[in-house]
PDB file of N, CA and C in Angstrom:
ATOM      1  N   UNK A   1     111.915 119.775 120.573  1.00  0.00           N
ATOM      2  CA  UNK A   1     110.589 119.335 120.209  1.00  0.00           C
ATOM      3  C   UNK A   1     110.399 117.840 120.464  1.00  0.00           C
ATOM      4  N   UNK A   2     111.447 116.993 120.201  1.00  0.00           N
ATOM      5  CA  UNK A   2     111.466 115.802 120.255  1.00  0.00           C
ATOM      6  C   UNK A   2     110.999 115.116 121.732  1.00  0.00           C
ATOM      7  N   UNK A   3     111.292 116.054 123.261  1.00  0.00           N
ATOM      8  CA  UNK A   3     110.997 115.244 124.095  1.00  0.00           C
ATOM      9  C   UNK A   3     109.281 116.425 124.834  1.00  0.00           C
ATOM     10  N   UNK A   4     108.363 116.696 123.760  1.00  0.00           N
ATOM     11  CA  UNK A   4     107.362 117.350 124.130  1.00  0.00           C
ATOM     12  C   UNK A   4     106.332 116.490 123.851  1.00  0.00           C
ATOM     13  N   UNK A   5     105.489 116.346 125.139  1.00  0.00           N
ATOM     14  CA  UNK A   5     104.459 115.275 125.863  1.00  0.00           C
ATOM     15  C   UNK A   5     103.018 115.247 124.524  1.00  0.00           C
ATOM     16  N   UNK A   6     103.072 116.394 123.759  1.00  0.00           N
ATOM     17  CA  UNK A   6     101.938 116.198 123.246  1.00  0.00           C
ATOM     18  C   UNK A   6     102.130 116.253 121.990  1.00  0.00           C
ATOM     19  N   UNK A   7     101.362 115.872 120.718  1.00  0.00           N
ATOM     20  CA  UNK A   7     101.688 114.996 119.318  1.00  0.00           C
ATOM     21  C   UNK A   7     101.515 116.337 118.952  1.00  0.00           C
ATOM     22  N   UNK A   8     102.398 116.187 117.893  1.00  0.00           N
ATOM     23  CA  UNK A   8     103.336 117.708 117.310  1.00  0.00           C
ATOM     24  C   UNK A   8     103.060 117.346 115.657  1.00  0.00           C
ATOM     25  N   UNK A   9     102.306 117.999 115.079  1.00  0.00           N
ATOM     26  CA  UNK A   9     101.680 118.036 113.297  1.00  0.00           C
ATOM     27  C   UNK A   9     102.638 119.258 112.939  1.00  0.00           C
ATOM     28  N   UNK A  10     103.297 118.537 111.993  1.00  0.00           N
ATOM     29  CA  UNK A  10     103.932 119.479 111.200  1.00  0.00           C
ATOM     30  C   UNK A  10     103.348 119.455 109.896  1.00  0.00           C
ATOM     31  N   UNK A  11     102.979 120.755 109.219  1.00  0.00           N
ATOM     32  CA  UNK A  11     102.359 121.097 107.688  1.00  0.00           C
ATOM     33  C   UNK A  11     103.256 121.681 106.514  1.00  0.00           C
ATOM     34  N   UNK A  12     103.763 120.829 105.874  1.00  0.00           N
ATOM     35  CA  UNK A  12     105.034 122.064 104.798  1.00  0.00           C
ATOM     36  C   UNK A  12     103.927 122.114 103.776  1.00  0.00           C
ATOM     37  N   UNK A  13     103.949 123.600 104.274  1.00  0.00           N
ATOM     38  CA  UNK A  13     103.112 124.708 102.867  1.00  0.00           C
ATOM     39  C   UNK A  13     103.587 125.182 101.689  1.00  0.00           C
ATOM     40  N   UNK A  14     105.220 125.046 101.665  1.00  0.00           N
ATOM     41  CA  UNK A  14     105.611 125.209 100.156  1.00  0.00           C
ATOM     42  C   UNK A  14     106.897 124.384 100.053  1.00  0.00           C
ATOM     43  N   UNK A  15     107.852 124.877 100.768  1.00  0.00           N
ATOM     44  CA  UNK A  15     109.285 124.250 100.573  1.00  0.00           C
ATOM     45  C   UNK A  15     109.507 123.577 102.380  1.00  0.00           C
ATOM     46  N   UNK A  16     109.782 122.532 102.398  1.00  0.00           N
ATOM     47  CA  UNK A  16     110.616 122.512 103.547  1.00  0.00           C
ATOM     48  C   UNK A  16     111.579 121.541 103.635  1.00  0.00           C
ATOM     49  N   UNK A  17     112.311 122.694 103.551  1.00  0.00           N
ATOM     50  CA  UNK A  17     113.908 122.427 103.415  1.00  0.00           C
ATOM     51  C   UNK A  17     114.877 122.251 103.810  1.00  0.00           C
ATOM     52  N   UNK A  18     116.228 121.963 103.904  1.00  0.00           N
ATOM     53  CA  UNK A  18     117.589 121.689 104.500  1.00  0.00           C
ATOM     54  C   UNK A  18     117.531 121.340 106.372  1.00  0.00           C
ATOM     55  N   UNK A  19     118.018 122.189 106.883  1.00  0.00           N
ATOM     56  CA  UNK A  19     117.876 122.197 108.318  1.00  0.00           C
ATOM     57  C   UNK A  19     116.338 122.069 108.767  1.00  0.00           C
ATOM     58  N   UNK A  20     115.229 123.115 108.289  1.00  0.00           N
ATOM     59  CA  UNK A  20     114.316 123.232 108.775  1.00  0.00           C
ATOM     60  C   UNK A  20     113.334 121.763 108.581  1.00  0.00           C
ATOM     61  N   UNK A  21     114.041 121.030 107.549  1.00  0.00           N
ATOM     62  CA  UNK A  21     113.330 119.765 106.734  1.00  0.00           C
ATOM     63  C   UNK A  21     113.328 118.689 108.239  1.00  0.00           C
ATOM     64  N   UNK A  22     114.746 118.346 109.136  1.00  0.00           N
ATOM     65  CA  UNK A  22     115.239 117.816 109.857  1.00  0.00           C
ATOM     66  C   UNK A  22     114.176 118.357 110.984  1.00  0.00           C
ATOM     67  N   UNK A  23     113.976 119.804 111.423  1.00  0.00           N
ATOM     68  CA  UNK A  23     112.998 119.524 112.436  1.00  0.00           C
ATOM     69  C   UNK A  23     111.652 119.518 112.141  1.00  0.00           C
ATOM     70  N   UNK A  24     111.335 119.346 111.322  1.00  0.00           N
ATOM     71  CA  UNK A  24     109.758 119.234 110.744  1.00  0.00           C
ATOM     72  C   UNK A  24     109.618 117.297 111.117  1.00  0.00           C
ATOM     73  N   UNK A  25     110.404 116.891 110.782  1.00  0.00           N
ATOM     74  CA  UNK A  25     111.012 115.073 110.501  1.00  0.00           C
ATOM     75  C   UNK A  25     110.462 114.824 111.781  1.00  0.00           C
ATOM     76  N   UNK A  26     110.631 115.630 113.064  1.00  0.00           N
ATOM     77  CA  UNK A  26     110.322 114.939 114.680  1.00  0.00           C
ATOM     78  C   UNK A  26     108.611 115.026 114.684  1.00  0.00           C
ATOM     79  N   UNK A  27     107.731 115.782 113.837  1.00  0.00           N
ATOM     80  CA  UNK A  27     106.227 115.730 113.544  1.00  0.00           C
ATOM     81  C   UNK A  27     105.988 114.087 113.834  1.00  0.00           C
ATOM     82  N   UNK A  28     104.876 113.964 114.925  1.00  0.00           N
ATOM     83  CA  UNK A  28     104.299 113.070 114.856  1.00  0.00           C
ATOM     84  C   UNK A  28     103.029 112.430 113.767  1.00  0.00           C
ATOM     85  N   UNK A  29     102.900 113.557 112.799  1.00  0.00           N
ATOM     86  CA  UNK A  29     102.065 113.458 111.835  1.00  0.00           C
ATOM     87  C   UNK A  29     102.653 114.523 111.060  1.00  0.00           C
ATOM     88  N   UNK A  30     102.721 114.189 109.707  1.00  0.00           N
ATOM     89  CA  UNK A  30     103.459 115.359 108.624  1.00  0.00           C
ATOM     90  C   UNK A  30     102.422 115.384 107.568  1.00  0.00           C
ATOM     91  N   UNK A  31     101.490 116.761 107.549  1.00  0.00           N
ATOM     92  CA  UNK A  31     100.590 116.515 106.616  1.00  0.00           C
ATOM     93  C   UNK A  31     101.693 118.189 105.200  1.00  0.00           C
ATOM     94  N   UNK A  32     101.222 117.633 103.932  1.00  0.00           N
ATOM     95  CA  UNK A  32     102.004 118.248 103.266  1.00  0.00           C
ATOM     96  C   UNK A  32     100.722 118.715 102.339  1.00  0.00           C
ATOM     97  N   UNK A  33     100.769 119.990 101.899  1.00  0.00           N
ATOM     98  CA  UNK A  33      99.941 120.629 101.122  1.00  0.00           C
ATOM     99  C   UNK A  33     100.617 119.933  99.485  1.00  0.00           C
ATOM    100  N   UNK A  34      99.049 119.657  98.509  1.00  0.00           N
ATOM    101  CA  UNK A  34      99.918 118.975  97.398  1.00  0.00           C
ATOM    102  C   UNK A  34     100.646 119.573  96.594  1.00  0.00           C
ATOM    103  N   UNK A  35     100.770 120.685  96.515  1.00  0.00           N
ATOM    104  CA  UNK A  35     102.332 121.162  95.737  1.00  0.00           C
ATOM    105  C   UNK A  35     102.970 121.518  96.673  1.00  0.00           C
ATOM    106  N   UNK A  36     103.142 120.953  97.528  1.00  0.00           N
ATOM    107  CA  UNK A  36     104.869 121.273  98.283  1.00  0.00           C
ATOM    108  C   UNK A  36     105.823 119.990  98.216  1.00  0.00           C
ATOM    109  N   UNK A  37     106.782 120.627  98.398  1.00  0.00           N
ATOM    110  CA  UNK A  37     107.939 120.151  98.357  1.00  0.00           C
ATOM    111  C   UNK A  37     109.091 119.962  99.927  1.00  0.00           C
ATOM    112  N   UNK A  38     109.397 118.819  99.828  1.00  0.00           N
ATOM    113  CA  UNK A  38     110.154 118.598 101.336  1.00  0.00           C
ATOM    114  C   UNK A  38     111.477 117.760 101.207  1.00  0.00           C
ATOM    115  N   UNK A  39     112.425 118.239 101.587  1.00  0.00           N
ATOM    116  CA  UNK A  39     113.794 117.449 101.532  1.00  0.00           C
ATOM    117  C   UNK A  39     114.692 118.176 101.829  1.00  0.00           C
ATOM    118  N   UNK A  40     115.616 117.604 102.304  1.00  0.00           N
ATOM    119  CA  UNK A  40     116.866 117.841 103.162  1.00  0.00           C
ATOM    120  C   UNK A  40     118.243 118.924 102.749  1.00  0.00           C
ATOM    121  N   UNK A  41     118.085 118.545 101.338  1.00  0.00           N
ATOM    122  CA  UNK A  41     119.019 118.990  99.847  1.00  0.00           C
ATOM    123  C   UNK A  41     117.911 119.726  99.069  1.00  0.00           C
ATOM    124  N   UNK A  42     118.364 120.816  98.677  1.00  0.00           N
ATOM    125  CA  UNK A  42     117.919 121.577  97.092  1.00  0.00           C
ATOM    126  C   UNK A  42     118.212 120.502  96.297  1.00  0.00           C
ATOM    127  N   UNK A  43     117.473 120.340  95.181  1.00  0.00           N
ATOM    128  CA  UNK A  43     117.523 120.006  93.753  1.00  0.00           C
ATOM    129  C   UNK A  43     118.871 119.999  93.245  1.00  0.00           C
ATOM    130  N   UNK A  44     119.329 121.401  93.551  1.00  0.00           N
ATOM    131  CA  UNK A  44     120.571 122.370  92.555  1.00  0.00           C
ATOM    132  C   UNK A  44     121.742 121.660  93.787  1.00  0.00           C
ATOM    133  N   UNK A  45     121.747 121.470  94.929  1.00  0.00           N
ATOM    134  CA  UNK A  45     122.535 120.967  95.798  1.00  0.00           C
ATOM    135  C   UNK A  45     123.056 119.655  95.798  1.00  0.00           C
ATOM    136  N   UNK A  46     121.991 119.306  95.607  1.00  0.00           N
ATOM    137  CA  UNK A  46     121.986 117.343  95.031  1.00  0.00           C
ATOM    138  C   UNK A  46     122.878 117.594  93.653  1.00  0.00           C
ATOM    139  N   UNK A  47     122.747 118.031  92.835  1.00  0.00           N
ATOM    140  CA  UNK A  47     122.933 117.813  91.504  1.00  0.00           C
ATOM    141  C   UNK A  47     124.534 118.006  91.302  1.00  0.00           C
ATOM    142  N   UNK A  48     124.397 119.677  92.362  1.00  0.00           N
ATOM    143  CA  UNK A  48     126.469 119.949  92.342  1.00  0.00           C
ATOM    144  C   UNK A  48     126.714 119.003  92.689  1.00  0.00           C
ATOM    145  N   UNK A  49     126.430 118.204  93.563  1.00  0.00           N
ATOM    146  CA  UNK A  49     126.984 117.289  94.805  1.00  0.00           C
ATOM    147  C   UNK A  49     127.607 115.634  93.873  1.00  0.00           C
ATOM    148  N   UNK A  50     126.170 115.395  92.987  1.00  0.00           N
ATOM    149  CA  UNK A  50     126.260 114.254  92.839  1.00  0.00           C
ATOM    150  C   UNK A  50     126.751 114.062  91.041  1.00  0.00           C
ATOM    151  N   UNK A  51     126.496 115.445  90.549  1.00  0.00           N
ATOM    152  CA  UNK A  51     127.082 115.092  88.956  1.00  0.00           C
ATOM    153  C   UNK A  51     128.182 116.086  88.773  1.00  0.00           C
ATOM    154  N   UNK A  52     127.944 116.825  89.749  1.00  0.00           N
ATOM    155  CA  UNK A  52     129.382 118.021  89.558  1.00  0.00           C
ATOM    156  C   UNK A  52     128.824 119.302  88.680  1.00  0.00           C
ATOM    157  N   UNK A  53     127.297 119.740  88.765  1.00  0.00           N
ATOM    158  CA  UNK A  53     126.856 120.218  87.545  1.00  0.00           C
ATOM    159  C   UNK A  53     125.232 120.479  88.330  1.00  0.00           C
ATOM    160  N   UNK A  54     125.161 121.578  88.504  1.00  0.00           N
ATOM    161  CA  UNK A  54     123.786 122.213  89.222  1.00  0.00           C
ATOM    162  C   UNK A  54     122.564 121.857  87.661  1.00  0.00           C
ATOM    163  N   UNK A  55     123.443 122.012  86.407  1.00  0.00           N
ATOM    164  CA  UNK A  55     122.046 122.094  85.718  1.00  0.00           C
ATOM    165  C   UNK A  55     121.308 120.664  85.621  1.00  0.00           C
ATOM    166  N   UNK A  56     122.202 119.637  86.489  1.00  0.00           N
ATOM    167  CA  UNK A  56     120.987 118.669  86.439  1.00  0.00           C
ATOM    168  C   UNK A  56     120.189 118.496  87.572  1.00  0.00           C
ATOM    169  N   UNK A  57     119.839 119.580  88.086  1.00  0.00           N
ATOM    170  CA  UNK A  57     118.432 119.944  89.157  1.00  0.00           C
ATOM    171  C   UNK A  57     117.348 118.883  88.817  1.00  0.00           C
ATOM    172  N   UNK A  58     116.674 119.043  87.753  1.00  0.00           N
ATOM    173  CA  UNK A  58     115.676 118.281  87.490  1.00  0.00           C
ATOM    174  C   UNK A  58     116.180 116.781  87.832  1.00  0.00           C
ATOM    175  N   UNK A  59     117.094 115.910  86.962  1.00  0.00           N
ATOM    176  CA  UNK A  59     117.621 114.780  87.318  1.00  0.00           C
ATOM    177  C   UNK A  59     117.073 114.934  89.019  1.00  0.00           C
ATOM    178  N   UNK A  60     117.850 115.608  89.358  1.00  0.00           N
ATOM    179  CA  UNK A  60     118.346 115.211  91.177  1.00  0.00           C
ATOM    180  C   UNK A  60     117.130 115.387  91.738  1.00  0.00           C
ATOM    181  N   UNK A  61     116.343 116.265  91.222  1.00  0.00           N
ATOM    182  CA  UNK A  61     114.976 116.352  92.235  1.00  0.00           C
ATOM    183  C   UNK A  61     113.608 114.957  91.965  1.00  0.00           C
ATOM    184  N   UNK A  62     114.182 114.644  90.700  1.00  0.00           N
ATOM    185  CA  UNK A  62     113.293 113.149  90.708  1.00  0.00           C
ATOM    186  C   UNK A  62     113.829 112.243  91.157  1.00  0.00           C
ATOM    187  N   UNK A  63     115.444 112.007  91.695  1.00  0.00           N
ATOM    188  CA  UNK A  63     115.969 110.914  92.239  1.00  0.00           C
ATOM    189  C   UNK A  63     115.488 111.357  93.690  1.00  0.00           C
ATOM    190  N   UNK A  64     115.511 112.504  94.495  1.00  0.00           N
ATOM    191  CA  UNK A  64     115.011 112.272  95.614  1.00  0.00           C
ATOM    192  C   UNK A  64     113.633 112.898  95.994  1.00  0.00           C
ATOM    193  N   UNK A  65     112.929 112.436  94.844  1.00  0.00           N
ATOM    194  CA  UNK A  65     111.414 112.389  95.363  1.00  0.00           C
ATOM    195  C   UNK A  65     110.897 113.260  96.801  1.00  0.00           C
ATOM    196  N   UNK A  66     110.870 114.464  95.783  1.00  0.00           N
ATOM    197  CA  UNK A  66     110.578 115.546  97.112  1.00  0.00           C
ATOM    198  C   UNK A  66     108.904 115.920  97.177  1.00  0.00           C
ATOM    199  N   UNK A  67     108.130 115.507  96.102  1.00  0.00           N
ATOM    200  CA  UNK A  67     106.493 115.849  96.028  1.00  0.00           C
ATOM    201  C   UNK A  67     106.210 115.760  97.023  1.00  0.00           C
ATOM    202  N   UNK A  68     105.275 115.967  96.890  1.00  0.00           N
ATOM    203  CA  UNK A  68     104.178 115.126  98.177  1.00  0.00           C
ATOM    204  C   UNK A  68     103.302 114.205  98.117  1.00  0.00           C
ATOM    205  N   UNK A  69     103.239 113.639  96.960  1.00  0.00           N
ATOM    206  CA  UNK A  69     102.608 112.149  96.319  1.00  0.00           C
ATOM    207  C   UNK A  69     103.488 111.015  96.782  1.00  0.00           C
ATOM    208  N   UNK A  70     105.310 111.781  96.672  1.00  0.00           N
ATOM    209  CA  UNK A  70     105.865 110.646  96.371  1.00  0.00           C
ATOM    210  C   UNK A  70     106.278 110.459  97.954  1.00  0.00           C
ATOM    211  N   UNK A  71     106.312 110.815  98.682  1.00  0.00           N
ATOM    212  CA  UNK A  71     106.553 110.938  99.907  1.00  0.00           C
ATOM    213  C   UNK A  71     105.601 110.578 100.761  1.00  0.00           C
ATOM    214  N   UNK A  72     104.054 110.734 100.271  1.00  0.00           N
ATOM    215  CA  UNK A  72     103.401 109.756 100.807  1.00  0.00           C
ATOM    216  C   UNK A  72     103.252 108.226 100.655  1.00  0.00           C
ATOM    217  N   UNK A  73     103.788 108.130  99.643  1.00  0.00           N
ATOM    218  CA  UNK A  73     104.154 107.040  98.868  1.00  0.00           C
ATOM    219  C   UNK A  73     105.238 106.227  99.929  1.00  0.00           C
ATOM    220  N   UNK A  74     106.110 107.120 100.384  1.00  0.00           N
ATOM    221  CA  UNK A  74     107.466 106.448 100.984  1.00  0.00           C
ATOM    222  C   UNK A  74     106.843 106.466 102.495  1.00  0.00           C
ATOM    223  N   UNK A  75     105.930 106.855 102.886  1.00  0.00           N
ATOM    224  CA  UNK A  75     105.459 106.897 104.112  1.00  0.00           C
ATOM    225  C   UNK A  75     106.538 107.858 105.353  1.00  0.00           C
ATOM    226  N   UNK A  76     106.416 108.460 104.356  1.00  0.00           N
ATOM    227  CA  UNK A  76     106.930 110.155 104.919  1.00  0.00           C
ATOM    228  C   UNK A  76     105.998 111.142 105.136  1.00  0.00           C
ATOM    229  N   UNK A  77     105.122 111.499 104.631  1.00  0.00           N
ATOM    230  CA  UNK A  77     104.059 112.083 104.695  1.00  0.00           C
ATOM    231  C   UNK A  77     102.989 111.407 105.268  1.00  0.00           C
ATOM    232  N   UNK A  78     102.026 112.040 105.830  1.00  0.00           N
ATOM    233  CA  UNK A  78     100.950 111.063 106.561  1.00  0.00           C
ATOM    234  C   UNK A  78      99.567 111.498 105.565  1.00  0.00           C
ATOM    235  N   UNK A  79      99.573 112.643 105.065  1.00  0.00           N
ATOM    236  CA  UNK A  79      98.663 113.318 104.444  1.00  0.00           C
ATOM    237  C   UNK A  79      98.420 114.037 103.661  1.00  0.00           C
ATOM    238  N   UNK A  80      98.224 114.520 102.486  1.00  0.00           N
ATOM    239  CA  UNK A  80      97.908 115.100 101.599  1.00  0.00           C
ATOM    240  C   UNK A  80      96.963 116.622 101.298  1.00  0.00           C
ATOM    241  N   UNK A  81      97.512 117.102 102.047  1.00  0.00           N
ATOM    242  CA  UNK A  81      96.114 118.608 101.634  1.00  0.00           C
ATOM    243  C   UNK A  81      96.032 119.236 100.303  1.00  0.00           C
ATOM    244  N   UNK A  82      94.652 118.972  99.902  1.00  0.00           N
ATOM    245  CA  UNK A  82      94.429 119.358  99.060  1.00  0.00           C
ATOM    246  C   UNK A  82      94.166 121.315  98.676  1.00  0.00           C
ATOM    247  N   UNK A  83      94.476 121.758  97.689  1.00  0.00           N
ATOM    248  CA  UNK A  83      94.974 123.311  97.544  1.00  0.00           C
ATOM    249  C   UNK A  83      93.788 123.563  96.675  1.00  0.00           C
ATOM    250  N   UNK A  84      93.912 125.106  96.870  1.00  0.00           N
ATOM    251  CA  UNK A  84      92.293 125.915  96.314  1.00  0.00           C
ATOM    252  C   UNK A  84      92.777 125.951  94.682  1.00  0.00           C
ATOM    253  N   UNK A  85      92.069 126.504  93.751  1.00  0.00           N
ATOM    254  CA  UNK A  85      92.376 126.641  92.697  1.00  0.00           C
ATOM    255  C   UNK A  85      93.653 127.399  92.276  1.00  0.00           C
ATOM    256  N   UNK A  86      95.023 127.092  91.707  1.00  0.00           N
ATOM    257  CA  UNK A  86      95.761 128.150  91.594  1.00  0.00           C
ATOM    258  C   UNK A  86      96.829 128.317  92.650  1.00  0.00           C
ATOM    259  N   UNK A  87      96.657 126.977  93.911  1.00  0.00           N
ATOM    260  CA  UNK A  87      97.490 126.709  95.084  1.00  0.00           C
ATOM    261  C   UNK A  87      97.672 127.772  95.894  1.00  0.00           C
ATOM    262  N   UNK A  88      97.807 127.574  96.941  1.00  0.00           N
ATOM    263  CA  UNK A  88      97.500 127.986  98.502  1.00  0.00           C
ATOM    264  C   UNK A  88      97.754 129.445  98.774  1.00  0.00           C
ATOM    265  N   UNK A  89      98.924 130.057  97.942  1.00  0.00           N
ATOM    266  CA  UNK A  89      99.052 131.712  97.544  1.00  0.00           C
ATOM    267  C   UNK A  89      97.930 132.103  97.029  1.00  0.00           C
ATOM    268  N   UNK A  90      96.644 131.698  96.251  1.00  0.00           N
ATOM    269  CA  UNK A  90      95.910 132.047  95.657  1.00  0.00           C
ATOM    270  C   UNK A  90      94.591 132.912  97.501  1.00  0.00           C
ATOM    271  N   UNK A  91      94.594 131.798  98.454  1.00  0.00           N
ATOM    272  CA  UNK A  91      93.316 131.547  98.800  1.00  0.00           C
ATOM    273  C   UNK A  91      93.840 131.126 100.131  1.00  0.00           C
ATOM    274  N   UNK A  92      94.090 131.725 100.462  1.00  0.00           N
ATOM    275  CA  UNK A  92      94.890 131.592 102.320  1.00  0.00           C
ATOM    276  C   UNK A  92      93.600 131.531 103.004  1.00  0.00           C
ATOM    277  N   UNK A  93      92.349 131.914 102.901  1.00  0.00           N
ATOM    278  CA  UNK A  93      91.569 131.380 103.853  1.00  0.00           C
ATOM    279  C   UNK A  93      91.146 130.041 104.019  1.00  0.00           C
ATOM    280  N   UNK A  94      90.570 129.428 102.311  1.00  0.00           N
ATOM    281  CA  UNK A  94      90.732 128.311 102.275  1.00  0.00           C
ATOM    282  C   UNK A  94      91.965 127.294 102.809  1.00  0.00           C
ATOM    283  N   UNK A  95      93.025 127.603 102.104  1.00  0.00           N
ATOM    284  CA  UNK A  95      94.421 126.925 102.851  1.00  0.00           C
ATOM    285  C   UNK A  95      94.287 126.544 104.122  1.00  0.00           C
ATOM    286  N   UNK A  96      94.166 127.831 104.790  1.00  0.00           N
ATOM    287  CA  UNK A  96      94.120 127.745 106.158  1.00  0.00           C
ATOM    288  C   UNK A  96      92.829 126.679 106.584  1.00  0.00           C
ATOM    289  N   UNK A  97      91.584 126.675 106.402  1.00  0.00           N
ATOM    290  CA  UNK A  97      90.317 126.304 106.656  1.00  0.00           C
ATOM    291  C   UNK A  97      91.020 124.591 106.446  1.00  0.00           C
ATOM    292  N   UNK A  98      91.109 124.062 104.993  1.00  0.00           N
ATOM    293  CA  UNK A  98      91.425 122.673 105.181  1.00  0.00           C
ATOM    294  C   UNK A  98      92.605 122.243 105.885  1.00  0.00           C
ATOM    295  N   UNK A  99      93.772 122.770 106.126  1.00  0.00           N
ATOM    296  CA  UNK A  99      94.976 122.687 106.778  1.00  0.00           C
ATOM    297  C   UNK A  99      93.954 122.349 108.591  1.00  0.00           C
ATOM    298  N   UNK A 100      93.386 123.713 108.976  1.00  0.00           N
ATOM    299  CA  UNK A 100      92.927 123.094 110.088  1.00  0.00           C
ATOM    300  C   UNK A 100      92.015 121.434 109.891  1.00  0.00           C
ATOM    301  N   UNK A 101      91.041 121.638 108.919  1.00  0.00           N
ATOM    302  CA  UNK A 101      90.376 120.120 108.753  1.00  0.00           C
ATOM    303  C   UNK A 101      90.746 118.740 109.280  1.00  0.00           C
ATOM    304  N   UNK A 102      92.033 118.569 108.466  1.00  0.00           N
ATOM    305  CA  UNK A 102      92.905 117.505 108.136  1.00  0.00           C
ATOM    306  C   UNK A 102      93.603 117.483 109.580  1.00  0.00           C
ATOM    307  N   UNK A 103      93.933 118.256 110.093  1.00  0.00           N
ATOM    308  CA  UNK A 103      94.407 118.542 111.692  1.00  0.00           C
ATOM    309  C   UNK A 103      93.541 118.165 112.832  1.00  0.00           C
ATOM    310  N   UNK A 104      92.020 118.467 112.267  1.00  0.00           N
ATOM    311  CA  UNK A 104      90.926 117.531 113.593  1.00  0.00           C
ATOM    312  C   UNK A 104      90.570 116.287 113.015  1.00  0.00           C
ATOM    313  N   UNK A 105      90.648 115.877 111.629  1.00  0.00           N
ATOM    314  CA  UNK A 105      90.550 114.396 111.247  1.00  0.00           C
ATOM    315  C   UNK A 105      91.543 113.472 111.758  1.00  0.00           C
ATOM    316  N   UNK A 106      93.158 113.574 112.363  1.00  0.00           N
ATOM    317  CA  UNK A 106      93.343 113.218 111.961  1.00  0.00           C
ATOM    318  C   UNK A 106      93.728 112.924 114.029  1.00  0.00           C
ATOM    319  N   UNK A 107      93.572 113.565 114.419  1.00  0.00           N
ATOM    320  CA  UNK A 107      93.209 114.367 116.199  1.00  0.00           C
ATOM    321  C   UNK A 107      93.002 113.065 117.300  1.00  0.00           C
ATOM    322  N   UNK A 108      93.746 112.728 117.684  1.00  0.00           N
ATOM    323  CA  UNK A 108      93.293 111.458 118.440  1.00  0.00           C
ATOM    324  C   UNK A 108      91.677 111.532 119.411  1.00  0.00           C
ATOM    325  N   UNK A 109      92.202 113.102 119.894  1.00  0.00           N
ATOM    326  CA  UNK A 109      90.626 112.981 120.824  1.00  0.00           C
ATOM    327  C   UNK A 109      89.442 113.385 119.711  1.00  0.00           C
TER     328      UNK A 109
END
């Protein structure tokens, strides 16, 4: 993906994670629906890893700031999509409808 001529939008709609997190990363624009979640490590992965002890998930998932607030924040994210009432399982047409939106706003031509 990395050596393809035309600007490549990647959208994580719920989780995007481990390996798949890494090729989402080559997106020339990363717009993230606002309850998703994006990072490299599980929560529970971080936590074995770093306290020896999965039940501190929570700990580990606020040390690496996986939202999508906070990641726009870190200028990881380029964008924010906003979700229908009840988030994006609720209302896939909508989903879909602003997901495209945010994709011609954001559209060089």
């Amino acid at each position: 993906m990395a050596s393809l001529t035309v600007p490549i939008v990647a959208i994580v709609t719920g989780e995007g994670g481990s390996g798949g997190a890494l090729g989402i990363g080559v997106g020339d624009v990363i717009l993230m629906l606002e309850h998703a979640i994006y990072s490299v490590i599980s929560p529970e992965g971080c936590a074995s890893i770093l306290y020896r002890d999965a039940s501190f998930s929570n700990k580990a998932a606020e040390a690496l700031k996986i939202t999508a607030p906070s990641l726009l924040e870190l200028g990881i994210a380029d964008e924010i999509v906003p979700e229908p009432l009840g988030g994006a399982h609720r209302n896939h047409e909508i989903t879909a409808q602003e997901s495209s939106a945010w994709c011609f706003r954001i559209s060089p031509n």
